[in-house]
N, C-alpha and C. Protein backbone atom coordinates (compact mmCIF):
# COMPACT_ATOMS: atom_id res chain seq x y z
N UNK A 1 102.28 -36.10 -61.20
CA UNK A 1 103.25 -36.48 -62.20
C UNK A 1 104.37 -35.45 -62.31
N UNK A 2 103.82 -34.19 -61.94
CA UNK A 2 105.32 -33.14 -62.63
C UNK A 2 106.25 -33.50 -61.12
N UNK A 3 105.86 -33.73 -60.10
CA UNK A 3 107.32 -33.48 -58.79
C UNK A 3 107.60 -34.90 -58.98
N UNK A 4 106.99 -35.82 -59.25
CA UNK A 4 107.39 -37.07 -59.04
C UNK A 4 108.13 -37.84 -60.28
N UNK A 5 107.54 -37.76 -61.72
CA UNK A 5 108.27 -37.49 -62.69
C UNK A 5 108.92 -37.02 -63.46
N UNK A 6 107.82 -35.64 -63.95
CA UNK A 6 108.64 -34.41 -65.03
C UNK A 6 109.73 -34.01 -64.25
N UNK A 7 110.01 -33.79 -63.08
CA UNK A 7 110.95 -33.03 -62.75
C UNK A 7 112.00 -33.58 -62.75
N UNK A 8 112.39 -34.85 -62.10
CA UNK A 8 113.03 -35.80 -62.34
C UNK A 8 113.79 -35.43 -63.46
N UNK A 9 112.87 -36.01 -64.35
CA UNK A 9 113.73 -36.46 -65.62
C UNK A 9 114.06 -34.66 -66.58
N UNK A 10 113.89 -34.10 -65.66
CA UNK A 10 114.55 -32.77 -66.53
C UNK A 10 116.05 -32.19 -66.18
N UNK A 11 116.03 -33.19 -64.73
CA UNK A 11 117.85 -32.83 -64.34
C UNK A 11 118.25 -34.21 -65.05
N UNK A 12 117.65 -35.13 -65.17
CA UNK A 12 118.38 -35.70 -65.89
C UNK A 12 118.67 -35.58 -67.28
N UNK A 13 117.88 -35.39 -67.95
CA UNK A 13 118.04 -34.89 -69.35
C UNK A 13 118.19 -33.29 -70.13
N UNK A 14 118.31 -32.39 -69.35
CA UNK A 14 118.63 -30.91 -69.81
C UNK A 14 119.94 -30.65 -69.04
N UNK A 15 120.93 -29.83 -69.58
CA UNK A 15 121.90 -29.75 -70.21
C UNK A 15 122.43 -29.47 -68.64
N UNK A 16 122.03 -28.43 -68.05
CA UNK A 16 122.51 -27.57 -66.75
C UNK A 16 121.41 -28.24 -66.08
N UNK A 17 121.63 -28.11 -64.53
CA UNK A 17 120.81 -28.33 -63.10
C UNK A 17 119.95 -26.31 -63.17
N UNK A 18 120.98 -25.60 -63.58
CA UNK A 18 120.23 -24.31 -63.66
C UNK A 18 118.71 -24.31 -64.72
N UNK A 19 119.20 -25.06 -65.97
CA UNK A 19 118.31 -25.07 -66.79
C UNK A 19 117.09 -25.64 -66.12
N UNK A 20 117.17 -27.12 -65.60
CA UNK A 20 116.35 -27.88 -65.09
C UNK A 20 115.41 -27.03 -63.99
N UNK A 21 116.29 -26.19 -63.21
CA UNK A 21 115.31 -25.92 -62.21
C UNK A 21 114.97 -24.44 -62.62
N UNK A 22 115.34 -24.08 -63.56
CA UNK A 22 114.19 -23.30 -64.00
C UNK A 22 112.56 -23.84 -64.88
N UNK A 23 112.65 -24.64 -65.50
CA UNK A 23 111.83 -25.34 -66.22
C UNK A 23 110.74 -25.81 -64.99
N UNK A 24 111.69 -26.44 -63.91
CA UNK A 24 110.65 -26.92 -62.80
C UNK A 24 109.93 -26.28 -62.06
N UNK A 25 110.96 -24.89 -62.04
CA UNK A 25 109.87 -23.51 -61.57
C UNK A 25 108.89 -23.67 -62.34
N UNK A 26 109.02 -23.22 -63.85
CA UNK A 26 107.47 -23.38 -64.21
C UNK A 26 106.61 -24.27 -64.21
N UNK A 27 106.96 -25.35 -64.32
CA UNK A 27 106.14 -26.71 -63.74
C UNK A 27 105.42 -26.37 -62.91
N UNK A 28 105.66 -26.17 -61.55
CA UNK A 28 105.28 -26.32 -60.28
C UNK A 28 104.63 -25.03 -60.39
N UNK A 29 104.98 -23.45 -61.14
CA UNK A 29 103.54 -22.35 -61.10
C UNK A 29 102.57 -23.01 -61.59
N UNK A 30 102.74 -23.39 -63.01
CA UNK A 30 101.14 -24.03 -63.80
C UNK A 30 100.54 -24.75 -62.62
N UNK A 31 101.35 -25.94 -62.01
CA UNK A 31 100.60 -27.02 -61.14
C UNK A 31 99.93 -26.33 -59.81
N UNK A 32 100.12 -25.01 -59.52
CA UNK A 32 99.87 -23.56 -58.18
C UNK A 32 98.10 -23.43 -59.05
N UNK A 33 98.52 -22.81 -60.37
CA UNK A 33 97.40 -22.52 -61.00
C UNK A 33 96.39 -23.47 -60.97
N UNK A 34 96.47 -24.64 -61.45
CA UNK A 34 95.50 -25.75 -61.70
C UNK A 34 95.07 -26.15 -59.88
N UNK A 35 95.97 -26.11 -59.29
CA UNK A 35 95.36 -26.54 -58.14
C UNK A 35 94.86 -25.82 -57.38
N UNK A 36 94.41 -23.99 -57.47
CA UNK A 36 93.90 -23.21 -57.22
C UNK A 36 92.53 -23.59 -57.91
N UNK A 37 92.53 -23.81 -58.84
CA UNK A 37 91.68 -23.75 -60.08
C UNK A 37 90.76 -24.77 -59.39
N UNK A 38 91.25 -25.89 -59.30
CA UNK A 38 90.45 -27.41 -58.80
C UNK A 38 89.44 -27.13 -57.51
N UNK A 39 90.58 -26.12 -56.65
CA UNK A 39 89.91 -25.73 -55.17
C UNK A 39 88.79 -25.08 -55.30
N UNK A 40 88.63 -24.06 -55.94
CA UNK A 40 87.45 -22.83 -56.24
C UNK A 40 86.64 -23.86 -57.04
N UNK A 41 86.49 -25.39 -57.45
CA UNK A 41 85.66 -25.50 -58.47
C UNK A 41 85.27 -27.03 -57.07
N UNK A 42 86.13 -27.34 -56.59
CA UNK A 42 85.58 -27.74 -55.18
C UNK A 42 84.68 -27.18 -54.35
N UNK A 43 85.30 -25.59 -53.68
CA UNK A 43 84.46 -25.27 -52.91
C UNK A 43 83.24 -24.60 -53.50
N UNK A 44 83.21 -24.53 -54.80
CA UNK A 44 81.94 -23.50 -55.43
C UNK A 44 80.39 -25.17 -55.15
N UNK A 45 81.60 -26.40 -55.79
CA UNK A 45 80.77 -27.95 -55.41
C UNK A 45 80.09 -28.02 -54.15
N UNK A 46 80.38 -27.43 -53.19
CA UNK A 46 80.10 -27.67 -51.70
C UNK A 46 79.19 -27.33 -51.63
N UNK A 47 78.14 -26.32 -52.38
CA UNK A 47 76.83 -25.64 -51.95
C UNK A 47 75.68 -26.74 -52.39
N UNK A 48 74.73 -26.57 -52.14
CA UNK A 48 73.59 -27.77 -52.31
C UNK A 48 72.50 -26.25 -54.16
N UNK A 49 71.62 -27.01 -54.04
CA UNK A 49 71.20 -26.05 -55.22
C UNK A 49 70.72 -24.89 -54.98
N UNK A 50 70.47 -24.73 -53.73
CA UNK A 50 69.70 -23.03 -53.35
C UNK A 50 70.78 -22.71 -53.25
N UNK A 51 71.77 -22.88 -53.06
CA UNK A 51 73.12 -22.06 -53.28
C UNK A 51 73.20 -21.91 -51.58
N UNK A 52 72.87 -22.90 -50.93
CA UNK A 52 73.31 -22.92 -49.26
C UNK A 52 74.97 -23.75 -48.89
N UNK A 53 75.47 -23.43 -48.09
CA UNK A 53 77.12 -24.39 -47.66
C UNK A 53 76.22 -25.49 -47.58
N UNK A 54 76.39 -26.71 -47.77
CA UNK A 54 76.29 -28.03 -47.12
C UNK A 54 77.56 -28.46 -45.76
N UNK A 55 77.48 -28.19 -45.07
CA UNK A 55 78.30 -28.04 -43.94
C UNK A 55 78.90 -29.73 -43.70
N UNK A 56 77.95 -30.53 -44.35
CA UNK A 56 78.64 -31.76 -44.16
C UNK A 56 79.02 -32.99 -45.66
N UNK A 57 79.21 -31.66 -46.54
CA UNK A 57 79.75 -32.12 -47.68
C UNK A 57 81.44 -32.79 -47.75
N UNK A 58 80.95 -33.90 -48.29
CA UNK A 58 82.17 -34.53 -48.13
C UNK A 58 82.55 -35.41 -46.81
N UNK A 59 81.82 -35.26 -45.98
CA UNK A 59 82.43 -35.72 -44.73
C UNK A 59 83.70 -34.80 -43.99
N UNK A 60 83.74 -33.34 -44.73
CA UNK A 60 84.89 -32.38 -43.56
C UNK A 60 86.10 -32.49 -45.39
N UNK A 61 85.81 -33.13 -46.19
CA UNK A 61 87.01 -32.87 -47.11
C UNK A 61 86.91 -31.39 -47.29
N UNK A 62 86.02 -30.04 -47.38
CA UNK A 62 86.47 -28.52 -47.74
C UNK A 62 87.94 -28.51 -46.75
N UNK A 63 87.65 -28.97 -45.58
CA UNK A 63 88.99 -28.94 -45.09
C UNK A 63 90.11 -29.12 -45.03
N UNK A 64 90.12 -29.85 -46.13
CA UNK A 64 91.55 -30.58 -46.58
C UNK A 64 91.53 -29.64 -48.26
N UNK A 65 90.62 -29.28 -48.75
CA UNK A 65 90.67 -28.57 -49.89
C UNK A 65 91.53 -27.11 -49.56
N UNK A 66 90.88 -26.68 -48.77
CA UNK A 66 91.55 -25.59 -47.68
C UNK A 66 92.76 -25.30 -47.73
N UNK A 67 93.14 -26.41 -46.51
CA UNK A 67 94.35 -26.93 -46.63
C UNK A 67 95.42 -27.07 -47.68
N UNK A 68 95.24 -27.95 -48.86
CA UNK A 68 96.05 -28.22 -49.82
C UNK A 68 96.16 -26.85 -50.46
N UNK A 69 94.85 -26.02 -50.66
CA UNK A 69 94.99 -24.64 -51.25
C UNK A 69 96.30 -23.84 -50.35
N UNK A 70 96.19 -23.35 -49.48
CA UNK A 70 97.35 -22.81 -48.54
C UNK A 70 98.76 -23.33 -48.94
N UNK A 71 98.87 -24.78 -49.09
CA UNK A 71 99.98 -25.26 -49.26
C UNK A 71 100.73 -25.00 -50.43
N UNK A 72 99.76 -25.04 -51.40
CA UNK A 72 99.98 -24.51 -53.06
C UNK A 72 100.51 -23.01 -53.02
N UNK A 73 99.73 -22.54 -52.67
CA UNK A 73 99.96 -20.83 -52.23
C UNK A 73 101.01 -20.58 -51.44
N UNK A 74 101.36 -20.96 -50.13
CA UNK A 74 102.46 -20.77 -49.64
C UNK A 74 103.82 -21.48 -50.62
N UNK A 75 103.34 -22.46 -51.23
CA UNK A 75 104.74 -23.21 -51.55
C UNK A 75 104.89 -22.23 -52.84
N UNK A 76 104.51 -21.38 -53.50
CA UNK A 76 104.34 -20.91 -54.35
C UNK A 76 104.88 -19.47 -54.55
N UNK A 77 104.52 -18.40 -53.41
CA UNK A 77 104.88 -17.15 -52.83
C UNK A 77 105.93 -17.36 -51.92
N UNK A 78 105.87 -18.45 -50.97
CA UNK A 78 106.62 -17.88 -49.75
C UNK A 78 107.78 -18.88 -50.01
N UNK A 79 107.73 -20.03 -50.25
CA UNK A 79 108.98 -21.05 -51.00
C UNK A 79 109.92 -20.78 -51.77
N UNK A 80 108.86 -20.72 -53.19
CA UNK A 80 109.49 -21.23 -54.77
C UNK A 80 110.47 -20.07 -54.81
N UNK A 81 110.41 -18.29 -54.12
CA UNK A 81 111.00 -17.37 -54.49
C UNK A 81 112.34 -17.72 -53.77
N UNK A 82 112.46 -18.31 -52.70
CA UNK A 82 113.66 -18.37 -52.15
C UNK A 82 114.40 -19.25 -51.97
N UNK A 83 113.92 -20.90 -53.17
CA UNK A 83 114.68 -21.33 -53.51
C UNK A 83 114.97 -20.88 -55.21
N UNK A 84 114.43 -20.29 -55.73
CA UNK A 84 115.10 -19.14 -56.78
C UNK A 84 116.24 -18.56 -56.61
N UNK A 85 115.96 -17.72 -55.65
CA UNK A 85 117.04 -16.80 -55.06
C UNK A 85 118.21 -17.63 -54.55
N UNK A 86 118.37 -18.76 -54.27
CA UNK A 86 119.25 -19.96 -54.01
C UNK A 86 119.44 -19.21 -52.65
N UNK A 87 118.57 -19.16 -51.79
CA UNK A 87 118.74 -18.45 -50.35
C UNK A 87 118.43 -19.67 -49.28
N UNK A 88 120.01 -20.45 -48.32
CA UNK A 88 119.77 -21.51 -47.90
C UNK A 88 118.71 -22.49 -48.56
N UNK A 89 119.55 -22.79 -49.70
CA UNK A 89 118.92 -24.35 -50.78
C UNK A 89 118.14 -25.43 -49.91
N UNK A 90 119.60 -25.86 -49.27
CA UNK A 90 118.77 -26.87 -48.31
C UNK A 90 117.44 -26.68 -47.95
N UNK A 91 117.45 -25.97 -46.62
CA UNK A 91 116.62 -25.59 -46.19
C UNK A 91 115.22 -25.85 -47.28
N UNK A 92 115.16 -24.73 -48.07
CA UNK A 92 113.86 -24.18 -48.61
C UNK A 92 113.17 -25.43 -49.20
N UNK A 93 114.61 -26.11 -50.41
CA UNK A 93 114.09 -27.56 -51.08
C UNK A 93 113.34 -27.98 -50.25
N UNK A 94 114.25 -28.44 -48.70
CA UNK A 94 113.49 -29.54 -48.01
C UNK A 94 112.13 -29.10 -47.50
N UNK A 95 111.72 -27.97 -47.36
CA UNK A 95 110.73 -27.27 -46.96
C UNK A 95 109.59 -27.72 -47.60
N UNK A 96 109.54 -26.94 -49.05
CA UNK A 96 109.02 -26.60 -50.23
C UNK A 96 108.88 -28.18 -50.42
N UNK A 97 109.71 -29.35 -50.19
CA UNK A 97 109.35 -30.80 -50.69
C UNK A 97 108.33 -31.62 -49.64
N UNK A 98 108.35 -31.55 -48.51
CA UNK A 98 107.27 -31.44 -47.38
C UNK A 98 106.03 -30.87 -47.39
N UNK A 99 106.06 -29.58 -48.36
CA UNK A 99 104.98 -29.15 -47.91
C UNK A 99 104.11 -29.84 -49.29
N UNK A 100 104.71 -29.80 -50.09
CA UNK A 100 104.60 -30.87 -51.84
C UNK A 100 103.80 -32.16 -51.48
N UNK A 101 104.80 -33.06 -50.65
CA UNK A 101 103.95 -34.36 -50.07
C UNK A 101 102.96 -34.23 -49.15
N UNK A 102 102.64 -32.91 -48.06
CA UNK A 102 101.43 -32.56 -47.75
C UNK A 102 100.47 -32.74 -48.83
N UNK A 103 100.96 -31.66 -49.41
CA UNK A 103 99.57 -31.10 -50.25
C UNK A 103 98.90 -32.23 -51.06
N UNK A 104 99.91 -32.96 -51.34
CA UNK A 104 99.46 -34.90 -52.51
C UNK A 104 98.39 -35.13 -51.07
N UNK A 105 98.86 -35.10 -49.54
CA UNK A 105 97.87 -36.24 -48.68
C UNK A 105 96.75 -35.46 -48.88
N UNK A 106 97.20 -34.44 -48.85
CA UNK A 106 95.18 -33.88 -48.68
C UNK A 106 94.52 -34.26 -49.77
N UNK A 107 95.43 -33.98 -50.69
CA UNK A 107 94.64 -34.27 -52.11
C UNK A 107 93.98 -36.01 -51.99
N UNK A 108 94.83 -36.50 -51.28
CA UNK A 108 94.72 -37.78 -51.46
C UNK A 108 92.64 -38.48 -49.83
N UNK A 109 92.97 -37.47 -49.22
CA UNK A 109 91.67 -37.46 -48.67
C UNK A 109 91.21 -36.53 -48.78
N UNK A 110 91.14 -35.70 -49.77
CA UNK A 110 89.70 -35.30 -50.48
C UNK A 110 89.03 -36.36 -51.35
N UNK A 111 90.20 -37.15 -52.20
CA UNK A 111 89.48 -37.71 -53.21
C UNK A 111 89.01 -38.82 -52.38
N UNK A 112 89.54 -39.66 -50.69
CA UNK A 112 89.02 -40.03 -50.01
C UNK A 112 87.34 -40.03 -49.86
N UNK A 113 87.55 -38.99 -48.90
CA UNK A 113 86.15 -38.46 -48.83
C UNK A 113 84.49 -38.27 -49.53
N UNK A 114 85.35 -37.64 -50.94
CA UNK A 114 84.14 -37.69 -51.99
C UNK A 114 84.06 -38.68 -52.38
N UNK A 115 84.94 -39.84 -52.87
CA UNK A 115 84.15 -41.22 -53.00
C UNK A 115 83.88 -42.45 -52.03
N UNK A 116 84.03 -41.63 -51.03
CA UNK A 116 83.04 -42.50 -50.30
C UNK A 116 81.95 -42.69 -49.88
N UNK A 117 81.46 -44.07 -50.26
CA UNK A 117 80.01 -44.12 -49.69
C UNK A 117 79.34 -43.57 -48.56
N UNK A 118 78.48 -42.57 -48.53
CA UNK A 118 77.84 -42.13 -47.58
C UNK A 118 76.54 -42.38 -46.77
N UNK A 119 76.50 -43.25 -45.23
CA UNK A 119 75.23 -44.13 -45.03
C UNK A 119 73.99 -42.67 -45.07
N UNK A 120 72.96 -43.74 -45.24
CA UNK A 120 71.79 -42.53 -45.55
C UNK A 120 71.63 -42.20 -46.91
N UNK A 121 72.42 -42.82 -47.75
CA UNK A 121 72.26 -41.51 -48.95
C UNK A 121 71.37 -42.79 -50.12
N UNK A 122 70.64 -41.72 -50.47
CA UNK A 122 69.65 -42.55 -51.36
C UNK A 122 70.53 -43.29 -52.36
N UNK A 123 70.35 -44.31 -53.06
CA UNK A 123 70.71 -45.12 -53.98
C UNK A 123 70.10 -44.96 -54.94
């Protein structure tokens, strides 16, 4: 909701494009935080109860948890500062917005993965 809506509607409705994309900076840290947050409470999920990896948890989604984590993190450190810095805009936006719709697919097969039915599995 915040890249696809909130943000949106904050250049449209706050006063300056400066204002807006500061506000969206913070948007998009909180949304760094929470989706750090989600990952560590994913991969802590992955262990079985002796506290072993389940190596085939999920069907391979830690890998896309992984994944989306990096993307958050990079878009976060190595992005968000240098479209701050308004250092080649283009560029970084389009970067930083790519790596945004990455990070939704993984998200989008993790949640794949974990709800799917798995053959073998007791009922």
């Amino acid at each position: 909701m915040i890249g696809f809506v909130a943000v949106p509607l904050l250049f449209v409705n706050l006063a300056t494009p400066a204002l807006a994309g500061n506000m969206a900076a913070r948007l998009f840290t909180a949304q760094t935080y929470v989706a750090l947050g989600c990952a560590l409470l994913l991969i802590v999920s992955a262990r079985n109860p002796e506290g072993q990896a389940r190596m085939d948890w999920a069907g391979g989604a830690v890998m896309f948890v992984l994944a989306g984590l990096l993307l958050a993190l990079l878009g976060e450190f190595g992005v968000a500062p240098r479209i701050v810095a308004r250092e080649n805009l283009r560029l970084w936006h389009s970067v930083g917005s790519a790596m945004y719709a990455l990070q939704w697919l993984c998200a989008g097969v993790v949640l794949w993965k974990v709800t799917a039915p798995r053959s073998g599995a007791p009922s």
